[in-house]
N, C-alpha and C. Protein backbone atom coordinates (compact mmCIF):
# COMPACT_ATOMS: atom_id res chain seq x y z
N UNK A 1 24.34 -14.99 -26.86
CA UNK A 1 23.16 -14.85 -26.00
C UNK A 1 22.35 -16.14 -26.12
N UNK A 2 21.90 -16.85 -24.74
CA UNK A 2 21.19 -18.02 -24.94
C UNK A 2 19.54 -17.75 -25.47
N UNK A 3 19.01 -19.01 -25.45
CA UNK A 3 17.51 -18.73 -26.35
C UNK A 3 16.95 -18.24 -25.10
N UNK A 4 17.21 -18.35 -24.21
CA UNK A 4 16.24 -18.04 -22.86
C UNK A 4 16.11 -16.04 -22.64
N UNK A 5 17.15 -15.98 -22.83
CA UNK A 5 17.93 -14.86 -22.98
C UNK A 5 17.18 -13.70 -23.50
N UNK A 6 16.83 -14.43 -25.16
CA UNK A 6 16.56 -14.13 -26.39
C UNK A 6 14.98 -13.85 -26.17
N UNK A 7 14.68 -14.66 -25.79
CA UNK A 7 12.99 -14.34 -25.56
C UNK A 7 12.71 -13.67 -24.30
N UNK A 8 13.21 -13.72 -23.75
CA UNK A 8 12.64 -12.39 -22.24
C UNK A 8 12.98 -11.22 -22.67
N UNK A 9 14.35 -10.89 -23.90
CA UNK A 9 14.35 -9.76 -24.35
C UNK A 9 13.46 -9.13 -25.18
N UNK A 10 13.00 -9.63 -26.18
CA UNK A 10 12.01 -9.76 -27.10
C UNK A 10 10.56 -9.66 -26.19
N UNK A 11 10.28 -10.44 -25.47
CA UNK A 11 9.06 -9.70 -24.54
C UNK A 11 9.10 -8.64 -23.63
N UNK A 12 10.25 -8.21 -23.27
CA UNK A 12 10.74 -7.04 -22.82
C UNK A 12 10.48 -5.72 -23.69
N UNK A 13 11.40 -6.02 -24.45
CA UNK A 13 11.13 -4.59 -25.39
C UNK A 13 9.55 -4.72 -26.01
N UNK A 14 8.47 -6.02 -26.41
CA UNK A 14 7.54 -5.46 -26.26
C UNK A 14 6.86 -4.90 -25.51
N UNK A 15 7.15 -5.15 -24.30
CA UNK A 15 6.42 -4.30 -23.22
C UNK A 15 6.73 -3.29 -22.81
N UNK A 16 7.83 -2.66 -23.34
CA UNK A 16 8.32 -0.97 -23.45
C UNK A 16 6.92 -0.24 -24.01
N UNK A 17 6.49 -0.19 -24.49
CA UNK A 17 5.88 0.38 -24.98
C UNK A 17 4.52 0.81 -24.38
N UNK A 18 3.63 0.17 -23.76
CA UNK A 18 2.72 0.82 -22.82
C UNK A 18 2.78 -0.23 -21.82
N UNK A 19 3.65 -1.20 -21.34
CA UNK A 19 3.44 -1.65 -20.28
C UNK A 19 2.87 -3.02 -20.24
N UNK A 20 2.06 -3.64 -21.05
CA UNK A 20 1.09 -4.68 -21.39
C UNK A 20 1.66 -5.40 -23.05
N UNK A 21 1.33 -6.65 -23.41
CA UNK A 21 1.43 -6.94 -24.36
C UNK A 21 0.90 -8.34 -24.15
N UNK A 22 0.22 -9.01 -25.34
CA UNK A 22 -0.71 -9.81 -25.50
C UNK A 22 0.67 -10.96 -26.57
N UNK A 23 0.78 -12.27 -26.33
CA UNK A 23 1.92 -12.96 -27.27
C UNK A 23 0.88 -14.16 -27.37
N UNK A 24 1.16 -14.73 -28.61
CA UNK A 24 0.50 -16.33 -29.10
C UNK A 24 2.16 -16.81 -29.17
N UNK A 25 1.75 -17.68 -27.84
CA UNK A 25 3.29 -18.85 -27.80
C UNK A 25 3.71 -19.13 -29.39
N UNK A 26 2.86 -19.80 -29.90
CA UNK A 26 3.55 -20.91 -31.13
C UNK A 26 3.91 -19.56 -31.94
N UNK A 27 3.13 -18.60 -32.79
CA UNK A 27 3.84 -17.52 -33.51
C UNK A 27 5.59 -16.78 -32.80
N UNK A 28 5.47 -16.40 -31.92
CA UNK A 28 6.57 -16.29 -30.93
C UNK A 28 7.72 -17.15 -31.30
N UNK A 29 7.52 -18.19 -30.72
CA UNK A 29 8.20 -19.65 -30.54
C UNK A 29 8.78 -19.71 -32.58
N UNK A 30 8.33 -19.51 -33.09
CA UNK A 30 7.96 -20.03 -34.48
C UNK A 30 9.47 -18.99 -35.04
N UNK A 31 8.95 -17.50 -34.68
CA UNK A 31 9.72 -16.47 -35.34
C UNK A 31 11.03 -16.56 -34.36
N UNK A 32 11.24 -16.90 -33.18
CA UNK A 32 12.66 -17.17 -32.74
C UNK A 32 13.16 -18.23 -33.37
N UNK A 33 12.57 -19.56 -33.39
CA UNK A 33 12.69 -20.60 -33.55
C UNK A 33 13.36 -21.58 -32.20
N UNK A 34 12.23 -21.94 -31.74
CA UNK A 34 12.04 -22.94 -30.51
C UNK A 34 10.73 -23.15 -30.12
N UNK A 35 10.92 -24.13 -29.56
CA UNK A 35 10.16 -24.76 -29.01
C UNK A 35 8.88 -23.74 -28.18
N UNK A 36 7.73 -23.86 -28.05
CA UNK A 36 6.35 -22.88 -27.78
C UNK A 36 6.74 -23.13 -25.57
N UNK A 37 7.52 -24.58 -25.26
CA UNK A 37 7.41 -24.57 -24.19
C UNK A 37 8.65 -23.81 -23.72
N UNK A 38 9.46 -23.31 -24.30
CA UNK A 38 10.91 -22.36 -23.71
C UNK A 38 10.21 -21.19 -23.74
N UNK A 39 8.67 -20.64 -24.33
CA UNK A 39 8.32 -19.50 -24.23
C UNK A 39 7.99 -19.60 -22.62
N UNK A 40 7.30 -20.72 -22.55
CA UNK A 40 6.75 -20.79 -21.34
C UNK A 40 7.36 -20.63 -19.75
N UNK A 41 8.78 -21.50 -20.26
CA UNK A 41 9.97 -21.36 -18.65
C UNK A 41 9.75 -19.88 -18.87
N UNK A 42 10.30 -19.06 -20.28
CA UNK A 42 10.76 -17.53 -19.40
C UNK A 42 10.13 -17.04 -18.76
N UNK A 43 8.41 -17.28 -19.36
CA UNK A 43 7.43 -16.59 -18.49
C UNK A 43 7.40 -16.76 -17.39
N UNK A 44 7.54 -18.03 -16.71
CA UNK A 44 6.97 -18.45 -15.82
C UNK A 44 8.51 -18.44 -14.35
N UNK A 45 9.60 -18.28 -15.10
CA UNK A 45 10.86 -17.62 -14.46
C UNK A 45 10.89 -16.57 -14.39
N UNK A 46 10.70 -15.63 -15.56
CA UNK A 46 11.04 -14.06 -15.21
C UNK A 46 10.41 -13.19 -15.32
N UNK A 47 8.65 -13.51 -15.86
CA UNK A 47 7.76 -12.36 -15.99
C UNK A 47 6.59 -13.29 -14.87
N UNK A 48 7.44 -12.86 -13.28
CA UNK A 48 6.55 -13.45 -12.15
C UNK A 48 6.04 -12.26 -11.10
N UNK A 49 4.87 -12.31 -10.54
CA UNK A 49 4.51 -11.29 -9.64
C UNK A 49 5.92 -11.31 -8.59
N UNK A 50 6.73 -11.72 -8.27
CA UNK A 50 7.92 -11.26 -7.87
C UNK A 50 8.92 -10.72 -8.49
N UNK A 51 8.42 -10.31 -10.01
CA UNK A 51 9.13 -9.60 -11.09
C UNK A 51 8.45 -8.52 -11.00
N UNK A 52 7.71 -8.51 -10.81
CA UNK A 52 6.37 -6.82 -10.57
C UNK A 52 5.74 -6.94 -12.04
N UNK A 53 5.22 -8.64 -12.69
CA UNK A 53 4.36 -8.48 -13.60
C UNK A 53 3.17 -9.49 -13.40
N UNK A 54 1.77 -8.94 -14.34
CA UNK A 54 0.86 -10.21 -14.29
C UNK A 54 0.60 -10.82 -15.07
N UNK A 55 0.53 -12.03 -14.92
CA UNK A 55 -0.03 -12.38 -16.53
C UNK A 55 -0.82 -13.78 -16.64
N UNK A 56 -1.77 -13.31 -17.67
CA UNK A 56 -3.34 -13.96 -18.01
C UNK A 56 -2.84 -14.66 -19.18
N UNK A 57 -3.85 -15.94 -19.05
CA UNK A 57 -3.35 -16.84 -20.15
C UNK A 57 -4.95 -17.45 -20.46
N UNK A 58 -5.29 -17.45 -22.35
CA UNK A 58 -6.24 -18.14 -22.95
C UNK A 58 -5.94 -19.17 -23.54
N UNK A 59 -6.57 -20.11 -23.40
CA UNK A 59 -6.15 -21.57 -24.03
C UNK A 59 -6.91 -21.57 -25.31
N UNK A 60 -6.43 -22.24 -25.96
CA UNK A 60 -7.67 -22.95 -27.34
C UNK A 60 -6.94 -22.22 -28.50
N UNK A 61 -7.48 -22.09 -29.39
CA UNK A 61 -7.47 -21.78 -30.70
C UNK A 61 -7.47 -20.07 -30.68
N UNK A 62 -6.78 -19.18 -30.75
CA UNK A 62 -7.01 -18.02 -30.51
C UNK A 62 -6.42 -17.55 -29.34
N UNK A 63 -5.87 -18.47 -28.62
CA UNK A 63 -5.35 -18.34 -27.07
C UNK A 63 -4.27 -17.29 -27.17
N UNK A 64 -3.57 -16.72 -26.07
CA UNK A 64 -2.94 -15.74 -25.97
C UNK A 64 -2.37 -15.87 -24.50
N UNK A 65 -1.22 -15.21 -24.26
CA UNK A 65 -0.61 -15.06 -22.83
C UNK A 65 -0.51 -13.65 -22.86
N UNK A 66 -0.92 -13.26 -21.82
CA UNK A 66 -1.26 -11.01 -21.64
C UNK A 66 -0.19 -10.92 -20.33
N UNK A 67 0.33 -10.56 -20.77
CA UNK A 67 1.78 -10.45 -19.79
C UNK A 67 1.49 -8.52 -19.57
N UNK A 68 1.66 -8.08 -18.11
CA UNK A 68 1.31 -6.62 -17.73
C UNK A 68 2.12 -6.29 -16.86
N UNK A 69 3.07 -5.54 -16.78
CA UNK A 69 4.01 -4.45 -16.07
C UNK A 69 2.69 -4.28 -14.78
N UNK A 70 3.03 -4.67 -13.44
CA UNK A 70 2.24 -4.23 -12.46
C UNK A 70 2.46 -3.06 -12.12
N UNK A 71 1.37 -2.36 -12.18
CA UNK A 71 1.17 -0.56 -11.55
C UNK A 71 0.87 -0.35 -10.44
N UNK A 72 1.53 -0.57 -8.98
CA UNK A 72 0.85 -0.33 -8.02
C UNK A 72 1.10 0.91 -7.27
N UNK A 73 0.17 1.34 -6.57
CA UNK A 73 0.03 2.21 -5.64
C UNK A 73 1.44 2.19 -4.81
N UNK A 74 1.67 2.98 -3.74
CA UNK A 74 2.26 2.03 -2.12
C UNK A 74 1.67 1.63 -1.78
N UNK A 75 0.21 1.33 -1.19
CA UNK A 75 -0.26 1.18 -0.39
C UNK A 75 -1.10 -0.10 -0.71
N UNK A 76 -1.41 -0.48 -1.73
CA UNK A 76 -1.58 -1.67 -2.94
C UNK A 76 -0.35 -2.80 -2.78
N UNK A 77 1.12 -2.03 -3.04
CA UNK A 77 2.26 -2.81 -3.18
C UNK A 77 2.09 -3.39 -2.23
N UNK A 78 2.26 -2.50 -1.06
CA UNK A 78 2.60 -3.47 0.39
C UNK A 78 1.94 -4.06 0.57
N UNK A 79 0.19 -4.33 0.58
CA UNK A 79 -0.32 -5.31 0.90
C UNK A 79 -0.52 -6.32 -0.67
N UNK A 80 0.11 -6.02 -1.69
CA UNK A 80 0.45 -7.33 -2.55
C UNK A 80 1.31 -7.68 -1.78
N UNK A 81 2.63 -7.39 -1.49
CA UNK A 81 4.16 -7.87 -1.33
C UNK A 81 3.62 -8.63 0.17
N UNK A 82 3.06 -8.19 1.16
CA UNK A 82 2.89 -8.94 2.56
C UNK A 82 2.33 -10.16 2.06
N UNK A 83 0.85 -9.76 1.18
CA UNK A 83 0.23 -11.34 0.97
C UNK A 83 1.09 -12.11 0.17
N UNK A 84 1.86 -11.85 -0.90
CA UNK A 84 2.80 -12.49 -1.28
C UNK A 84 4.13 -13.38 -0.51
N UNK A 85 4.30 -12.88 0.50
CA UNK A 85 5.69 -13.16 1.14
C UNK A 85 4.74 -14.73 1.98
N UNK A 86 3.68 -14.52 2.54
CA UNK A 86 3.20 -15.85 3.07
C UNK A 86 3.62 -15.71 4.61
N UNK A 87 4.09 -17.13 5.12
CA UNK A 87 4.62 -17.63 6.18
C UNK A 87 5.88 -18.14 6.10
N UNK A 88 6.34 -18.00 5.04
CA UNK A 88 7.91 -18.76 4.74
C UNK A 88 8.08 -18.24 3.49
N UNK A 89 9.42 -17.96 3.26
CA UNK A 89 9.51 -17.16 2.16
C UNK A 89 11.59 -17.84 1.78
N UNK A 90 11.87 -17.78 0.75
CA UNK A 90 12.79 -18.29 0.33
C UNK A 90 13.87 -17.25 -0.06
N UNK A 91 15.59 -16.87 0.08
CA UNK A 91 16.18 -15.99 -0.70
C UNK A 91 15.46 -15.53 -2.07
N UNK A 92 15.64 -16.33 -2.44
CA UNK A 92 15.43 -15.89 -4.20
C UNK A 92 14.37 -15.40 -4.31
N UNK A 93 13.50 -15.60 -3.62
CA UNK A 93 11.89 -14.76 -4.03
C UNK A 93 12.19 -13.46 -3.37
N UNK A 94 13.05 -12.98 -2.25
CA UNK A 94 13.02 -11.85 -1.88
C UNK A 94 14.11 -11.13 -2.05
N UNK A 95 14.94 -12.19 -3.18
CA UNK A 95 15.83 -10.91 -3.67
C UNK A 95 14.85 -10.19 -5.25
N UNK A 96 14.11 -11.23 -5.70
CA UNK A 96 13.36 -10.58 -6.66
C UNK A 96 12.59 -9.30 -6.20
N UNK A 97 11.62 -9.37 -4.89
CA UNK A 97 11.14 -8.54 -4.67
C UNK A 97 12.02 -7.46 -4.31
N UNK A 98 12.96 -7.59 -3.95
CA UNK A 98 13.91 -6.40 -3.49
C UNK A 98 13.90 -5.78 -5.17
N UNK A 99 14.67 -6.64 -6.12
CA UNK A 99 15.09 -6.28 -7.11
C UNK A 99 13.99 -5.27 -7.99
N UNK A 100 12.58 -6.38 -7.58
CA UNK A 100 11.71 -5.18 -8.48
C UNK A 100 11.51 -3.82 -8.05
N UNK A 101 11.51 -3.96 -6.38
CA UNK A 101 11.31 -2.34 -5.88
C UNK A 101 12.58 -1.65 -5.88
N UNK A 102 13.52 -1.93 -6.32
CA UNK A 102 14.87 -1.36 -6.58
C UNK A 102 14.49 -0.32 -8.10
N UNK A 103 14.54 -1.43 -9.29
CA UNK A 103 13.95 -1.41 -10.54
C UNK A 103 13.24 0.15 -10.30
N UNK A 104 12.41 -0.27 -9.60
CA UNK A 104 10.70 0.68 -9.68
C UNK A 104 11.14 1.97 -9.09
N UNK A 105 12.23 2.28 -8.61
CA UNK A 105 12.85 3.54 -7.53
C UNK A 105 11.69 3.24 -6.49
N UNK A 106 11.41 2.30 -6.24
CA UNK A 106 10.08 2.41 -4.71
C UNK A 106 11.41 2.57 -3.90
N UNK A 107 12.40 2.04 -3.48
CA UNK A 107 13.64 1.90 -2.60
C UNK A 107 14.31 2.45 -3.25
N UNK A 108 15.65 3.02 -2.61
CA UNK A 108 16.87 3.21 -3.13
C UNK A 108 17.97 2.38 -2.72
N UNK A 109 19.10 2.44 -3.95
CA UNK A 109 20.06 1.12 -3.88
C UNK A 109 20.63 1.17 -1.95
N UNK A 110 20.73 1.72 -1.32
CA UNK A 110 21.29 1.98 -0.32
C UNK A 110 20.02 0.69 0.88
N UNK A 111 18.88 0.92 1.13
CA UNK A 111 17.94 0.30 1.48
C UNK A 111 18.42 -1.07 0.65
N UNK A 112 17.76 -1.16 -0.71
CA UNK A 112 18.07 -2.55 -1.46
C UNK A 112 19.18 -3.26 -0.39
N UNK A 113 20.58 -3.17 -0.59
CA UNK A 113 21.94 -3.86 0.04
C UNK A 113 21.40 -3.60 1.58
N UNK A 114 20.87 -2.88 2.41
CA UNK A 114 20.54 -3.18 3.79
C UNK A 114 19.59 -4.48 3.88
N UNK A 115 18.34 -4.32 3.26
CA UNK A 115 17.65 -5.96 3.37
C UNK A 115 17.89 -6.70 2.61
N UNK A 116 19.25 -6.93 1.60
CA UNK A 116 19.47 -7.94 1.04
C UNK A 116 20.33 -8.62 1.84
N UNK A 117 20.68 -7.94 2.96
CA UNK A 117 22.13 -8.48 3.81
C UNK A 117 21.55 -8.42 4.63
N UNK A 118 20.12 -8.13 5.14
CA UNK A 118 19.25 -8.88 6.84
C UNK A 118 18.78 -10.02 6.46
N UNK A 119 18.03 -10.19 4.89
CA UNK A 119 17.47 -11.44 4.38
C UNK A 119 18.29 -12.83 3.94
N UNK A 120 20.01 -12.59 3.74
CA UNK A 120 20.20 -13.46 3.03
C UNK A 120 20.31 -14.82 3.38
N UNK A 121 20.50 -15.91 2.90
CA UNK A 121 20.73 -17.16 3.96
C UNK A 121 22.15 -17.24 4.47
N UNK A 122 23.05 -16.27 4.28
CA UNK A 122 24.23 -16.60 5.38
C UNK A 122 23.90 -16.12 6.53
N UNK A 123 22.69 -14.87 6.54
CA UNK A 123 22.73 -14.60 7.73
C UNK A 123 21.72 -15.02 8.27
N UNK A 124 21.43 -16.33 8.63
CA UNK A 124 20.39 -17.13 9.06
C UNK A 124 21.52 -18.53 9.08
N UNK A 125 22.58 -19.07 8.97
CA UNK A 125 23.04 -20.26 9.00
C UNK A 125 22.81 -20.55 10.19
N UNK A 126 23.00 -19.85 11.43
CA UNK A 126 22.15 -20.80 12.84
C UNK A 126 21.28 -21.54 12.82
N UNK A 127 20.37 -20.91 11.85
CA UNK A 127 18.54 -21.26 12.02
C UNK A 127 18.25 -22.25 11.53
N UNK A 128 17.60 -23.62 11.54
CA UNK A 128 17.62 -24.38 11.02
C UNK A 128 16.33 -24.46 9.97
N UNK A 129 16.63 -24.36 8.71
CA UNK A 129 16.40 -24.40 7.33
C UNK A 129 14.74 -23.74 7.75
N UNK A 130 13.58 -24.97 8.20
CA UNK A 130 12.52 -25.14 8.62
C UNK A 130 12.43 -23.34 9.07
N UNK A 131 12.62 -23.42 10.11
CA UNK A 131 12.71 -21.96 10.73
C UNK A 131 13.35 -20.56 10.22
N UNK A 132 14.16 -21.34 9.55
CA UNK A 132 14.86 -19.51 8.70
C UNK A 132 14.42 -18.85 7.82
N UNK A 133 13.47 -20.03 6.95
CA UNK A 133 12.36 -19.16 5.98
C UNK A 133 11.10 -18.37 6.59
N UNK A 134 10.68 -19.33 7.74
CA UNK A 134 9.72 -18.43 8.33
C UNK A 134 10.27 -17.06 8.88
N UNK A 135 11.29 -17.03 9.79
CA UNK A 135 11.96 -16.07 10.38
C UNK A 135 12.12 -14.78 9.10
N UNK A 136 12.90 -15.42 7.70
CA UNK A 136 13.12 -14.31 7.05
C UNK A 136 11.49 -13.94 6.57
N UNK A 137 10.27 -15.03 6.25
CA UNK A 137 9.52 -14.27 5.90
C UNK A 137 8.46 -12.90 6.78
N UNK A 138 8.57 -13.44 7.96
CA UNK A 138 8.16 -12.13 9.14
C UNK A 138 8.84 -10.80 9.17
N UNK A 139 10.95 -10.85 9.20
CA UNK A 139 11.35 -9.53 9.01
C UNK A 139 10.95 -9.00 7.90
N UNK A 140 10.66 -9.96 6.98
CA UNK A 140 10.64 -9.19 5.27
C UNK A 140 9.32 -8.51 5.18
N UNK A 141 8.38 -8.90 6.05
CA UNK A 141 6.88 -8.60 5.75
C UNK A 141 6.88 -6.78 6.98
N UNK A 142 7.86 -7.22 7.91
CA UNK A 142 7.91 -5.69 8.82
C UNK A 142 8.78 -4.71 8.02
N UNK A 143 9.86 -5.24 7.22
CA UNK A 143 10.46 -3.79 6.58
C UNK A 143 9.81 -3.25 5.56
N UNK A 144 8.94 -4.39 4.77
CA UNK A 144 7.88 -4.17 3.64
C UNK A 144 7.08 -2.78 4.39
N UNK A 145 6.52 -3.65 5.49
CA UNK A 145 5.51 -2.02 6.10
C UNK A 145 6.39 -1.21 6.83
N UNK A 146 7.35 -0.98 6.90
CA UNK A 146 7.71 0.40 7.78
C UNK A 146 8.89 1.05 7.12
N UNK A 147 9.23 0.41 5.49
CA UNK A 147 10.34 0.74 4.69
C UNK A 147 9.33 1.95 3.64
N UNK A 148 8.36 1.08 3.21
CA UNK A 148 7.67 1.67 1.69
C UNK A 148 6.47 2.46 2.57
């Protein structure tokens, strides 16, 4: 298992537990043994509001990163996930969002594989690059509201 691996698991299973958890990089970093900035890629790769988490960060002496399992409503989600998606939106950010509302049972796997195969970029190779993110981010923002 790589170190990257190693620490999203480890902040994972702390956040089993009620959902929230508070980490000081360097202690973290210290007891895996690496570097305080590999804490930082995982966070900032895999505990992302397109992961369905939030997270608050204190600097200084005492500082802390508060990483939180997002609790939303439906009606909360969708208008996070719309303002999230923007005007252009990329595969990978909307297979995450698929993935988290998969995760969350908001969707079922059956839905998931329907807009992962309206969104993906093969099915946009006509469109030219410029235009296919916008394009996927408009369908993604109408199945958001008329799916959930």
């Amino acid at each position: 298992m790589n170190i990257s691996n190693i620490i999203a698991s480890m902040i994972s299973d702390m956040l089993e537990e009620d959902g929230c958890t508070e980490i000081q990089r360097n202690e973290l970093a210290q007891k895996i043994g690496c570097v305080p900035s590999q804490i930082n890629y995982v966070i900032s790769s895999r505990f992302t509001p397109e992961h369905g988490y939030i997270v608050e960060s204190r600097r200084g002496g005492g500082g802390y990163i508060r990483i939180t399992k997002a609790d939303y409503d439906i009606n909360s989600l969708k208008m996070h996930l719309v303002n999230c998606i923007g005007q252009s939106l990329e595969e990978s950010v909307c297979r995450a969002h698929i993935k988290n509302m998969y995760e969350r049972d908001i969707i079922d796997e059956k839905t998931a594989k329907i807009m992962l195969s309206a969104l993906c970029t093969s099915a946009y190779k006509d469109v030219p690059k410029e235009y296919a993110d916008r394009l996927r981010a408009s369908i993604f923002k109408q199945m958001v509201l008329n799916i959930l």
